[in-house]
PDB file of N, CA and C in Angstrom:
ATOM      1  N   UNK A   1    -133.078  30.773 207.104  1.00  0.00           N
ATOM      2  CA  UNK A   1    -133.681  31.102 205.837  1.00  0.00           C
ATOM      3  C   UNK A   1    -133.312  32.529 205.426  1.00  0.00           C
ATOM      4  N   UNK A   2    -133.263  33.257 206.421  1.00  0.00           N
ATOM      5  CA  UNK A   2    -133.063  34.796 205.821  1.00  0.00           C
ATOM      6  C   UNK A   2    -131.681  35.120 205.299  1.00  0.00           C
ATOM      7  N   UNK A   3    -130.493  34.198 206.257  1.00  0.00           N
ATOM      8  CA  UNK A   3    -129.442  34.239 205.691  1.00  0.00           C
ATOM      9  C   UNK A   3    -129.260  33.614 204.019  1.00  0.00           C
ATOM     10  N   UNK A   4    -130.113  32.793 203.782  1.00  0.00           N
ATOM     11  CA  UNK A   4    -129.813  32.091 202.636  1.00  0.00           C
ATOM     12  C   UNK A   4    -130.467  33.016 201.515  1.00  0.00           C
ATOM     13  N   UNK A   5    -131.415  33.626 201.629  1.00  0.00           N
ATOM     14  CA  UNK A   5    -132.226  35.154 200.970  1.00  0.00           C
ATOM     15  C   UNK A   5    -131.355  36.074 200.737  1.00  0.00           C
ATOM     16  N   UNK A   6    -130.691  36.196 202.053  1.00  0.00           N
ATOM     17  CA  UNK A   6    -129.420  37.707 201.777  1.00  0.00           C
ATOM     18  C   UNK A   6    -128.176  37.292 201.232  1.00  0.00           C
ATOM     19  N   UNK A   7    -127.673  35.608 201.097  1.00  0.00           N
ATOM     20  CA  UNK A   7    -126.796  35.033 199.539  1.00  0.00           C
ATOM     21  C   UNK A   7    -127.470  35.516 198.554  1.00  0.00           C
ATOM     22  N   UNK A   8    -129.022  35.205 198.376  1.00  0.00           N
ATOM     23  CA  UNK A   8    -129.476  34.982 196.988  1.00  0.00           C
ATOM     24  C   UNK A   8    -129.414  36.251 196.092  1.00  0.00           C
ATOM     25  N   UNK A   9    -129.861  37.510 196.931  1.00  0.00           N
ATOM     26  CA  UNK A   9    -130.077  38.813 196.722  1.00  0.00           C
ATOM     27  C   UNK A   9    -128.434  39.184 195.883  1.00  0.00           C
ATOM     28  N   UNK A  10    -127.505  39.026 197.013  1.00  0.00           N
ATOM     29  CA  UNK A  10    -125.952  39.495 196.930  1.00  0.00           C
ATOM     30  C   UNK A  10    -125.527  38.663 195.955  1.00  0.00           C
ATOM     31  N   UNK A  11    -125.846  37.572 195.738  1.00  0.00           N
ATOM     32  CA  UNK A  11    -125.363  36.760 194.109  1.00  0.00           C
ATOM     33  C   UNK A  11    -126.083  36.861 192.735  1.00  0.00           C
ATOM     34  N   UNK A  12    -127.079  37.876 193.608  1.00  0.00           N
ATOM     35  CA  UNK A  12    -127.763  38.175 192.024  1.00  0.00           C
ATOM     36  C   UNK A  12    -127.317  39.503 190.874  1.00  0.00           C
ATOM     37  N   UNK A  13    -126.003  39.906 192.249  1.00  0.00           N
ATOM     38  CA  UNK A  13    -125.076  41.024 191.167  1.00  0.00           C
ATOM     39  C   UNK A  13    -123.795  40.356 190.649  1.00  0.00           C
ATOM     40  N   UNK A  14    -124.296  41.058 189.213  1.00  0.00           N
ATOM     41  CA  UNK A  14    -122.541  40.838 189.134  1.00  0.00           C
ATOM     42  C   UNK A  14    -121.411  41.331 189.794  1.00  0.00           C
ATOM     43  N   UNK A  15    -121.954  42.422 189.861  1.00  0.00           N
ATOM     44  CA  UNK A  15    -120.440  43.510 190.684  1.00  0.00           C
ATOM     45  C   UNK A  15    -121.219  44.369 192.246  1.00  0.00           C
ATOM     46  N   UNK A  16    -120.628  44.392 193.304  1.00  0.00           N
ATOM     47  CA  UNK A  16    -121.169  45.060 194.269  1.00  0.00           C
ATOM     48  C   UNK A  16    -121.510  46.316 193.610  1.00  0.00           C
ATOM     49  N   UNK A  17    -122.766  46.541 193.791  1.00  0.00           N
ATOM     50  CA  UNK A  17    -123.432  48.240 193.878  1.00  0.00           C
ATOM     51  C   UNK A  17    -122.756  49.186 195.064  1.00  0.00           C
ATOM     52  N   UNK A  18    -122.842  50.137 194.187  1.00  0.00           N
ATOM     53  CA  UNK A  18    -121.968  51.261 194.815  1.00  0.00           C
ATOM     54  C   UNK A  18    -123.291  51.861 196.205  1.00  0.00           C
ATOM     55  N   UNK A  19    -124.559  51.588 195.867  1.00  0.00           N
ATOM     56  CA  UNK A  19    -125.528  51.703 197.151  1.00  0.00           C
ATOM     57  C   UNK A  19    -126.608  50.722 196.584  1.00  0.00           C
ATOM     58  N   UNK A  20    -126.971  50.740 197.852  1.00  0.00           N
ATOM     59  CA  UNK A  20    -128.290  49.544 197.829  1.00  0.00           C
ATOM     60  C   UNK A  20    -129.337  50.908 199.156  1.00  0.00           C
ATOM     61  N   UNK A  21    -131.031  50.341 198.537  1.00  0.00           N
ATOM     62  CA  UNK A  21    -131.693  51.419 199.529  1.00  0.00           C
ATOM     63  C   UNK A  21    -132.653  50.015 199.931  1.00  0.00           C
ATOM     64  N   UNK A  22    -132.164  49.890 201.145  1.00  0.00           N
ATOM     65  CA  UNK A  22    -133.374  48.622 201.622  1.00  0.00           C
ATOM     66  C   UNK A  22    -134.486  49.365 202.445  1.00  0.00           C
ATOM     67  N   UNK A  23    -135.825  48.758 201.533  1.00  0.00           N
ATOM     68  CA  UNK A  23    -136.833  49.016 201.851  1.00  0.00           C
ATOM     69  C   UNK A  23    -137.440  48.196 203.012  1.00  0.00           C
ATOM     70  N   UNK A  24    -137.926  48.398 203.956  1.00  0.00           N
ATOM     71  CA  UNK A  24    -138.763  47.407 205.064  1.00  0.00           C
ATOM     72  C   UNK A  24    -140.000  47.959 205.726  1.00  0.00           C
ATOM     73  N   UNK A  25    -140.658  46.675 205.146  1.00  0.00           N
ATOM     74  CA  UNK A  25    -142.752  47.101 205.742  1.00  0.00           C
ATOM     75  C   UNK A  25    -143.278  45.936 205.869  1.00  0.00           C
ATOM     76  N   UNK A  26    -144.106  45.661 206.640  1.00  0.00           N
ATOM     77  CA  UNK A  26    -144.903  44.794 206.771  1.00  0.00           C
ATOM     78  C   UNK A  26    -146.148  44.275 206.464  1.00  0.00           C
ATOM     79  N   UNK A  27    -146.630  43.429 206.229  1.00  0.00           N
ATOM     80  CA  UNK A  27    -147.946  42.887 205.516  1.00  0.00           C
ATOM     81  C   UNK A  27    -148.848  42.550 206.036  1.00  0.00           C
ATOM     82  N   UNK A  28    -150.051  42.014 206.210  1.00  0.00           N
ATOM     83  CA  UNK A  28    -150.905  41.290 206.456  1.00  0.00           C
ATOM     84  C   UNK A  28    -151.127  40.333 205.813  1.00  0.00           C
ATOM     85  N   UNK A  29    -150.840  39.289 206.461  1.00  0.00           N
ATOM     86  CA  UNK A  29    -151.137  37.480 205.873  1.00  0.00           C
ATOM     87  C   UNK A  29    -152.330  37.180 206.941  1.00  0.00           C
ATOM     88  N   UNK A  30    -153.242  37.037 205.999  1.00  0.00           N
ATOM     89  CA  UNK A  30    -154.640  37.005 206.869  1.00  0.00           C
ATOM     90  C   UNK A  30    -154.634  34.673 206.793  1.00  0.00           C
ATOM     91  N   UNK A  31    -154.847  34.554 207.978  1.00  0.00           N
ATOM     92  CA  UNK A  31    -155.045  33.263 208.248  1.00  0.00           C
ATOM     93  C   UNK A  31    -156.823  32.821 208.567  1.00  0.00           C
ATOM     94  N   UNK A  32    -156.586  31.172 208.252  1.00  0.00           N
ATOM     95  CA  UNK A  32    -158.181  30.741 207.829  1.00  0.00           C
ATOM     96  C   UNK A  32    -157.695  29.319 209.133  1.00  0.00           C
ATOM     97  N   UNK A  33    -157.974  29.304 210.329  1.00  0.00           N
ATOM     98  CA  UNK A  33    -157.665  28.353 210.982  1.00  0.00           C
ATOM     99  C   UNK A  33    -157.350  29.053 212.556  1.00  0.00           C
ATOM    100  N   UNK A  34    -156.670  28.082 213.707  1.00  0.00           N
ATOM    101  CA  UNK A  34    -155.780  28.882 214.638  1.00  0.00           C
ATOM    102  C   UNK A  34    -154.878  28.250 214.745  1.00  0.00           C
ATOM    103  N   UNK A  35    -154.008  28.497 213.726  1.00  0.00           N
ATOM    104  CA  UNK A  35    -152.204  29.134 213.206  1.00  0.00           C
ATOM    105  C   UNK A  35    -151.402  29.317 214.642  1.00  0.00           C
ATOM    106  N   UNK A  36    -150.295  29.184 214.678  1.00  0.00           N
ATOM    107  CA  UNK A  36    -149.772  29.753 216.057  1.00  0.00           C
ATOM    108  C   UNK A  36    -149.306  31.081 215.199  1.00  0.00           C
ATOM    109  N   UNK A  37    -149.121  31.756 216.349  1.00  0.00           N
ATOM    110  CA  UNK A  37    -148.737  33.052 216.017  1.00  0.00           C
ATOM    111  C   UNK A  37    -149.734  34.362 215.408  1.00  0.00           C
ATOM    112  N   UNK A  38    -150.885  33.677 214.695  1.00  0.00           N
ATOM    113  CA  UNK A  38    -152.283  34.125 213.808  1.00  0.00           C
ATOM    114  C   UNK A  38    -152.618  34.780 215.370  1.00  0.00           C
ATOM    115  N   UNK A  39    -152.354  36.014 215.302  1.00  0.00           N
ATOM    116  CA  UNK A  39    -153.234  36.924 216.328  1.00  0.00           C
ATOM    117  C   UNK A  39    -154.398  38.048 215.757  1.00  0.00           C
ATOM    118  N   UNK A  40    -155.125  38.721 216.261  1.00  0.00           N
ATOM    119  CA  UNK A  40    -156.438  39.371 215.791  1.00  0.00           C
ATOM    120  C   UNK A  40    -155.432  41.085 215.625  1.00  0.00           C
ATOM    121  N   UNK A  41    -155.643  41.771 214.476  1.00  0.00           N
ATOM    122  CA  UNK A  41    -155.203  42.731 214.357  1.00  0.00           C
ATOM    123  C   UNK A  41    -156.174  43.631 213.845  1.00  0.00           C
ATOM    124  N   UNK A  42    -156.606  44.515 214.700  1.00  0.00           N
ATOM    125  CA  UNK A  42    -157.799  45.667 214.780  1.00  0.00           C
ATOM    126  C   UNK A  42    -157.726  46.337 213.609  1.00  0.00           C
ATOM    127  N   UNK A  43    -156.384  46.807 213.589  1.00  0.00           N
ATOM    128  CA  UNK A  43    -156.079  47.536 212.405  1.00  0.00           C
ATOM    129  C   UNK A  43    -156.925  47.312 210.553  1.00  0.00           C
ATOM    130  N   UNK A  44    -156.669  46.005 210.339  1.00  0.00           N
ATOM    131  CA  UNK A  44    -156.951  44.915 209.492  1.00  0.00           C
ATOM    132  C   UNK A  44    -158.403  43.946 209.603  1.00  0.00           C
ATOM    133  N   UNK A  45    -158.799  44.393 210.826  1.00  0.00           N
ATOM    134  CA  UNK A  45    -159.828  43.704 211.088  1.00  0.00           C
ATOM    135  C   UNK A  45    -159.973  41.974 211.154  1.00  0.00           C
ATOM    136  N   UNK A  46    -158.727  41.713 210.812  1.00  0.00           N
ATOM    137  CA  UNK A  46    -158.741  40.045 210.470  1.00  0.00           C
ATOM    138  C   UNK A  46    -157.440  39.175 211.603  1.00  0.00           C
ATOM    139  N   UNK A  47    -157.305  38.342 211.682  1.00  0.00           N
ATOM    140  CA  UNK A  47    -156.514  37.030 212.162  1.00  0.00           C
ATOM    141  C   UNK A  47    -155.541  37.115 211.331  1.00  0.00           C
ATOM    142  N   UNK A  48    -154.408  37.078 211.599  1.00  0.00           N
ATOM    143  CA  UNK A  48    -153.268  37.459 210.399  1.00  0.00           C
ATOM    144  C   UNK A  48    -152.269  36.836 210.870  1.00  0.00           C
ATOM    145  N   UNK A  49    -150.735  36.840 210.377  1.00  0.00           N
ATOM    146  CA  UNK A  49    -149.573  36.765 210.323  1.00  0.00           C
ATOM    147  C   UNK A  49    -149.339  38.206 210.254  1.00  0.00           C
ATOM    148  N   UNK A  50    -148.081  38.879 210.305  1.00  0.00           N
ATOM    149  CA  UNK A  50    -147.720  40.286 209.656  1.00  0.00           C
ATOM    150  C   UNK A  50    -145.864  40.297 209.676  1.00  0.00           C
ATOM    151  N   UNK A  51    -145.743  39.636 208.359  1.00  0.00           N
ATOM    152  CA  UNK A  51    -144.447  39.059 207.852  1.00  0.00           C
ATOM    153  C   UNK A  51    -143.875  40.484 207.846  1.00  0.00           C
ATOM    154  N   UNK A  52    -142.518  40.566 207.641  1.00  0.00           N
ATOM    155  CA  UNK A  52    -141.971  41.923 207.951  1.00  0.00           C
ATOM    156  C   UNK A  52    -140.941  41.113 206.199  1.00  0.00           C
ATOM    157  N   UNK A  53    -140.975  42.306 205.161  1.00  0.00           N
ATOM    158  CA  UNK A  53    -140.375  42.061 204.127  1.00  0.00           C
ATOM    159  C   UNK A  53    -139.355  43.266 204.041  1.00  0.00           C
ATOM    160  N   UNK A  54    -138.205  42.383 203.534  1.00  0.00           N
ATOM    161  CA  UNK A  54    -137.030  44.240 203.128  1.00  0.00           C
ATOM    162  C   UNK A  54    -136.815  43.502 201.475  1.00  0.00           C
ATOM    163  N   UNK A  55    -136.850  44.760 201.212  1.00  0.00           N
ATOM    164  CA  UNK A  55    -136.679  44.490 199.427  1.00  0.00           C
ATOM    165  C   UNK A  55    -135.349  46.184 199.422  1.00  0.00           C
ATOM    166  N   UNK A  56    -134.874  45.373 197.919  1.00  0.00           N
ATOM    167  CA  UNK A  56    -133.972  46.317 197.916  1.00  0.00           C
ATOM    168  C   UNK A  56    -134.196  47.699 196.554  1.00  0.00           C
ATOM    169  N   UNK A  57    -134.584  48.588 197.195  1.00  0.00           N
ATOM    170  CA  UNK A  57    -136.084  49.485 196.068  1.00  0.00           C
ATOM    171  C   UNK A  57    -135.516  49.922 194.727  1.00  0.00           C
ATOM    172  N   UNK A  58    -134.090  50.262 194.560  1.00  0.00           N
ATOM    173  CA  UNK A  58    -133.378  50.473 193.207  1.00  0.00           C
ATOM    174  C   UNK A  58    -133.934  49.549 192.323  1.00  0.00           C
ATOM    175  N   UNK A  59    -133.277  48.295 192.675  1.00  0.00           N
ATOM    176  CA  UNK A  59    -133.478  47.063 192.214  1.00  0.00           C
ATOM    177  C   UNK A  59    -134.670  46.240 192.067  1.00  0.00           C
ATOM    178  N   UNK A  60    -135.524  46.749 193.353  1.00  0.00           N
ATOM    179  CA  UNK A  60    -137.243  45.682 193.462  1.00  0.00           C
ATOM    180  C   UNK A  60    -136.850  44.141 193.578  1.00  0.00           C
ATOM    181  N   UNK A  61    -135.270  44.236 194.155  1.00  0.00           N
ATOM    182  CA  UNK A  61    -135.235  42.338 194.460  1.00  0.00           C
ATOM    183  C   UNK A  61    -135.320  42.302 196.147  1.00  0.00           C
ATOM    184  N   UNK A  62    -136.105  41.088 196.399  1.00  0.00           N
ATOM    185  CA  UNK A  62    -136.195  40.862 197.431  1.00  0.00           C
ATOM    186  C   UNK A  62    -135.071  40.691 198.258  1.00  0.00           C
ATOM    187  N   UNK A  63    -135.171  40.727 199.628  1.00  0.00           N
ATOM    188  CA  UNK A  63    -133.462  40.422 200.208  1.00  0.00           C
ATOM    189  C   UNK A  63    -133.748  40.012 201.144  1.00  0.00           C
ATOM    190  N   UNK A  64    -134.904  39.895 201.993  1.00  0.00           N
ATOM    191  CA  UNK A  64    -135.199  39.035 203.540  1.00  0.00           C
ATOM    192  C   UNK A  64    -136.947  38.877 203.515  1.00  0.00           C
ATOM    193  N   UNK A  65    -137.403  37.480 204.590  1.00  0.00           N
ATOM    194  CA  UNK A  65    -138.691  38.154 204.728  1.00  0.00           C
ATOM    195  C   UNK A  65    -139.024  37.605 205.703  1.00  0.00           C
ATOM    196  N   UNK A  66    -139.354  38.197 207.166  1.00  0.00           N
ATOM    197  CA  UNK A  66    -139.118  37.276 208.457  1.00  0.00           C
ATOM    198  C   UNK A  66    -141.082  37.090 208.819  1.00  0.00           C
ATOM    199  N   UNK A  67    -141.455  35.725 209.021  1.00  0.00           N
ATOM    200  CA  UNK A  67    -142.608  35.379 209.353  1.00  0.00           C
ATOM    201  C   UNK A  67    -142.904  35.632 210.641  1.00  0.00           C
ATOM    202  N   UNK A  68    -143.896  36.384 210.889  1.00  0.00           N
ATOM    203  CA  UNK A  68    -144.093  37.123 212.661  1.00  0.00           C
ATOM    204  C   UNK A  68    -145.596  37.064 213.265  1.00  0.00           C
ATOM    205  N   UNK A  69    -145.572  37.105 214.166  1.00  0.00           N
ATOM    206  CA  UNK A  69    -147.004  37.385 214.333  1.00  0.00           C
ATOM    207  C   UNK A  69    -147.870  38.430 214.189  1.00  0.00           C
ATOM    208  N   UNK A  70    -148.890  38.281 214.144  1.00  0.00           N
ATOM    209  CA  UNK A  70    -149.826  39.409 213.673  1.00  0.00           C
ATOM    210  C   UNK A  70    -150.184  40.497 214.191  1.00  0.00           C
ATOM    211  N   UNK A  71    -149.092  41.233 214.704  1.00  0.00           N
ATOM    212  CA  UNK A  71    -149.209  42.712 215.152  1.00  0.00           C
ATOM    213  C   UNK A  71    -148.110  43.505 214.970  1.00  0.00           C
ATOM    214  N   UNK A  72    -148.461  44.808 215.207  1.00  0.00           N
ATOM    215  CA  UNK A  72    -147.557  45.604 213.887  1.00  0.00           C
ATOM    216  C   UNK A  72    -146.159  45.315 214.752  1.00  0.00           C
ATOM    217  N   UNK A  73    -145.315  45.308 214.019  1.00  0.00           N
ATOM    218  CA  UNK A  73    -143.657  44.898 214.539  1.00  0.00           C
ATOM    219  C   UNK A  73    -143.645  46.919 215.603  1.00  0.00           C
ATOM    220  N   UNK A  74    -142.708  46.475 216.633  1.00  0.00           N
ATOM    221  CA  UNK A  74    -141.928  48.085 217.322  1.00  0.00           C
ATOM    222  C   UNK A  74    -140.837  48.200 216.360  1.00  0.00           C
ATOM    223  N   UNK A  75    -140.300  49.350 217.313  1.00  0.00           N
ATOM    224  CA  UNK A  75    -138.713  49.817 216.927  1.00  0.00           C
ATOM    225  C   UNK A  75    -138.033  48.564 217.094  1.00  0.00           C
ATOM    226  N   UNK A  76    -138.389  48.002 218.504  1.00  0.00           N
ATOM    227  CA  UNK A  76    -137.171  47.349 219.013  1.00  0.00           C
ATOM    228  C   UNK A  76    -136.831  45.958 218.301  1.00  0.00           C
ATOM    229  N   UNK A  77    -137.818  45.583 217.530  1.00  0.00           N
ATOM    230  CA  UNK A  77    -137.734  44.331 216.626  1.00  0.00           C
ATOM    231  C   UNK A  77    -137.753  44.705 215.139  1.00  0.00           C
ATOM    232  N   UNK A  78    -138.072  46.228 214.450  1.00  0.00           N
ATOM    233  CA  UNK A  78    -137.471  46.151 213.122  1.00  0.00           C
ATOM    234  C   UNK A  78    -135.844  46.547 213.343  1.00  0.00           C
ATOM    235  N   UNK A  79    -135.247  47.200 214.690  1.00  0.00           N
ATOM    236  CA  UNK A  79    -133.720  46.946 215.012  1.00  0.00           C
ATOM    237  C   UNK A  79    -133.371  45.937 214.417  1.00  0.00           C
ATOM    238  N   UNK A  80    -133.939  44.591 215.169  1.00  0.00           N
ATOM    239  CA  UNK A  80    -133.174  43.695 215.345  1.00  0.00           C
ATOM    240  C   UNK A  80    -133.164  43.138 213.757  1.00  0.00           C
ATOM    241  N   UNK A  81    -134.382  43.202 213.468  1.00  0.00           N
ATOM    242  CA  UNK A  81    -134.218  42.619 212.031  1.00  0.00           C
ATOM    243  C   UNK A  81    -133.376  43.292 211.065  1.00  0.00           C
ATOM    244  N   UNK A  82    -133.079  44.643 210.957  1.00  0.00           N
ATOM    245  CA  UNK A  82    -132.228  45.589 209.991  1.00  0.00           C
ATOM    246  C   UNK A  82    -130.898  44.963 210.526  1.00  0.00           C
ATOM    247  N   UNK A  83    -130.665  44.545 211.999  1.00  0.00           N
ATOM    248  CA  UNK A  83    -129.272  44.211 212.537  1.00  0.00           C
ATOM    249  C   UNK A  83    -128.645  43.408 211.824  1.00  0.00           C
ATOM    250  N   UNK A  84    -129.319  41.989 211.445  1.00  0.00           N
ATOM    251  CA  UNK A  84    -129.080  40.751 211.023  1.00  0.00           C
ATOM    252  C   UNK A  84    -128.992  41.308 209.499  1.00  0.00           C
ATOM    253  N   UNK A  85    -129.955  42.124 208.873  1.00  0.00           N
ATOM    254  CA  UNK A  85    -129.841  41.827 206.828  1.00  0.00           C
ATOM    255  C   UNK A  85    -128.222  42.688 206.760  1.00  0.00           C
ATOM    256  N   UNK A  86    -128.538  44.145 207.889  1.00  0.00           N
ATOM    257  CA  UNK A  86    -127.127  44.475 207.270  1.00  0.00           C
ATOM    258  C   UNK A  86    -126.156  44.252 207.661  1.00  0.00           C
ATOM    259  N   UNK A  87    -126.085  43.015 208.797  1.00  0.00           N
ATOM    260  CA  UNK A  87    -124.457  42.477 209.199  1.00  0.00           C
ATOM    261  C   UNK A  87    -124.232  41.169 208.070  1.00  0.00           C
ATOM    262  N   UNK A  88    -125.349  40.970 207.431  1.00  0.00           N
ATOM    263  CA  UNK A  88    -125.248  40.027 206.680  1.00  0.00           C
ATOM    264  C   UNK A  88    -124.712  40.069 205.173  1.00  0.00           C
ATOM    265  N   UNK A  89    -124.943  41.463 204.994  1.00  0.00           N
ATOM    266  CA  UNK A  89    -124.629  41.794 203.604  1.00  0.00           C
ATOM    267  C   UNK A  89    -123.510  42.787 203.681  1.00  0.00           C
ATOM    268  N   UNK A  90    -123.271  43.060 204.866  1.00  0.00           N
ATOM    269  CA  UNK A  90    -121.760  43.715 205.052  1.00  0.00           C
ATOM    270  C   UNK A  90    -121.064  42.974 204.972  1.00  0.00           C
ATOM    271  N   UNK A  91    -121.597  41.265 205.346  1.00  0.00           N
ATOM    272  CA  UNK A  91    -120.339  40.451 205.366  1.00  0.00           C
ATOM    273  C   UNK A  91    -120.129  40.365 203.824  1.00  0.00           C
ATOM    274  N   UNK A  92    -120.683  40.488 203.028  1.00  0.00           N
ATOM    275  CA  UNK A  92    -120.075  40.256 201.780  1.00  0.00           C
ATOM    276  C   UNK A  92    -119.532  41.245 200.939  1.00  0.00           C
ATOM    277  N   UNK A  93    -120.749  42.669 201.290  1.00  0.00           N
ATOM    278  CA  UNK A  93    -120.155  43.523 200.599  1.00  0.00           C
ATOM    279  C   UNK A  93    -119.902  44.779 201.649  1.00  0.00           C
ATOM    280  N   UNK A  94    -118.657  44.869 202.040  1.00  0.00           N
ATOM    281  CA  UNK A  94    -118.104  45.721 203.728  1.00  0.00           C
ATOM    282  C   UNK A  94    -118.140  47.325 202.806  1.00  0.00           C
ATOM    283  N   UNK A  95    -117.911  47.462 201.668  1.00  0.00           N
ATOM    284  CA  UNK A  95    -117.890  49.020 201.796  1.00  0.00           C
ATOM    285  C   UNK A  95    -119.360  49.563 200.809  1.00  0.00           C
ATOM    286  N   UNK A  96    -120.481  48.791 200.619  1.00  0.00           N
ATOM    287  CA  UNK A  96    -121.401  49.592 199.788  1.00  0.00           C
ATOM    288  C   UNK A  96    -122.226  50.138 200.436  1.00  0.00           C
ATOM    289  N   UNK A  97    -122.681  51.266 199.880  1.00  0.00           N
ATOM    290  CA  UNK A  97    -123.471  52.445 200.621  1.00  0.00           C
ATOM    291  C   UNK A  97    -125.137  51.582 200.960  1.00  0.00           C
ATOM    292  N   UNK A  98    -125.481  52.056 202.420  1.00  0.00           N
ATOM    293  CA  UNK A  98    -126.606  51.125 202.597  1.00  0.00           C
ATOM    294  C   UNK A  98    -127.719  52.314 203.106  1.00  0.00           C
ATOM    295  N   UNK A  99    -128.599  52.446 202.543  1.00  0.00           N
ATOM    296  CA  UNK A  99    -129.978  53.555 202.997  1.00  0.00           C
ATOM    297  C   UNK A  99    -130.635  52.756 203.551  1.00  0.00           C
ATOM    298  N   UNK A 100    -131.219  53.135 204.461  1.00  0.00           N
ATOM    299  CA  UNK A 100    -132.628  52.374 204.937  1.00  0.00           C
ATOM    300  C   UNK A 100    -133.778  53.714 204.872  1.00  0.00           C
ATOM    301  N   UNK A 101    -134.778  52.498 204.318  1.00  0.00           N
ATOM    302  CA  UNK A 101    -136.426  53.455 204.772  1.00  0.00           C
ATOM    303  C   UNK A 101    -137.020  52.356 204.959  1.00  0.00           C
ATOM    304  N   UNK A 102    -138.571  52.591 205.803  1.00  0.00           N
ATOM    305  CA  UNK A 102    -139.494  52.226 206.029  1.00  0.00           C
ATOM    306  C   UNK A 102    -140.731  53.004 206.701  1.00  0.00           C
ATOM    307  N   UNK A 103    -141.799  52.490 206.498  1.00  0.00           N
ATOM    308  CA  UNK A 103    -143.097  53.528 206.780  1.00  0.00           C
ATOM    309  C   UNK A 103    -142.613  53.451 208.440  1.00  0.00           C
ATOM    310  N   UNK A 104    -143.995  54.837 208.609  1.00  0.00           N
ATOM    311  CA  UNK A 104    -143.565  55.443 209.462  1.00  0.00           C
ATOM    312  C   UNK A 104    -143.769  54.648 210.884  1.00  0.00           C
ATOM    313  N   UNK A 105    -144.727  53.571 210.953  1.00  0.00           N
ATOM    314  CA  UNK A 105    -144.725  52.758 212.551  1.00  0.00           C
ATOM    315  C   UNK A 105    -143.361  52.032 212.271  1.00  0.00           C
ATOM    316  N   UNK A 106    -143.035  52.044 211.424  1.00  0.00           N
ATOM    317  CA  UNK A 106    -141.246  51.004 211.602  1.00  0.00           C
ATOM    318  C   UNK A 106    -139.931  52.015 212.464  1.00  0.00           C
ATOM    319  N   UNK A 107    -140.549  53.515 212.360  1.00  0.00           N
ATOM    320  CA  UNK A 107    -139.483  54.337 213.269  1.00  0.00           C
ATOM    321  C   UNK A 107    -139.918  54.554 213.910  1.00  0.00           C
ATOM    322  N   UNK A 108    -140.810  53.883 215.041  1.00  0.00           N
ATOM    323  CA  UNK A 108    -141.117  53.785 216.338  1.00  0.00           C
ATOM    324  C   UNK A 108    -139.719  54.333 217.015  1.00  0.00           C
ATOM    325  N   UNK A 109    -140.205  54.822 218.103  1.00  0.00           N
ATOM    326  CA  UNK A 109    -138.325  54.508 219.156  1.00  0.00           C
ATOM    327  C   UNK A 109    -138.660  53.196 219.459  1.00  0.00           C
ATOM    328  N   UNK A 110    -137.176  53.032 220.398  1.00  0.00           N
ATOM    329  CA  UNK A 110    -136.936  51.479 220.241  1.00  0.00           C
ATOM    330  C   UNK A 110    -137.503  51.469 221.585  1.00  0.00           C
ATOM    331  N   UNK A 111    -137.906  50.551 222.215  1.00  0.00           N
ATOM    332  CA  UNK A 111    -138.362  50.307 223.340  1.00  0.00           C
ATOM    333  C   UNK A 111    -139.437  50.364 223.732  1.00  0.00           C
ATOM    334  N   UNK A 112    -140.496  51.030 222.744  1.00  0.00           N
ATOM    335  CA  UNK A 112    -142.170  51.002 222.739  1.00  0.00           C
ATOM    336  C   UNK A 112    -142.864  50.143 222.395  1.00  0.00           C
TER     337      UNK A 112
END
């Protein structure tokens, strides 16, 4: 699915952008049931999901949105997820300038 998101995003230009600034944060999807994955998050006080979304912030178009369980993502898994959107959109567009941000628990070090 995410690959088919990071077509949709990249076909929604006409011409490759000279930069793209992908944004990535995560949410709270509060669940009413026991969901797999629906874990208790203190933070939030509630039973949640906590989907991890990258949008691309120039633009405000979406470009991935990976469904996770309900605790705040580490370093070592918003890695992996930045790994996949931008090998994915390098494959199409290999020379446009790519920024990343995200709040500040997303620059965890990796391995915590």
């Amino acid at each position: 699915m995410m690959a088919a998101m990071v077509e949709l995003f990249c076909d929604s230009f006409d011409t490759m952008p000279r930069r793209i600034v992908l944004d990535i944060a995560d949410t709270e999807d509060r669940v009413h049931g026991g969901q797999p994955l629906a874990l208790f998050n203190a933070h939030h006080d509630s039973r949640c999901f906590m989907p991890i979304h990258v949008y691309e912030a120039i633009s405000a178009k979406p470009v991935a949105v990976f469904l996770r369980p309900g605790k705040t993502p580490g370093g070592t898994e918003v890695c992996l997820v930045l790994r996949h959107v931008v090998r994915a959109i390098r494959a199409r567009w290999p020379r446009v300038d790519i920024l990343i941000r995200g709040d500040s628990h997303g620059a965890c070090p990796v391995g915590l």
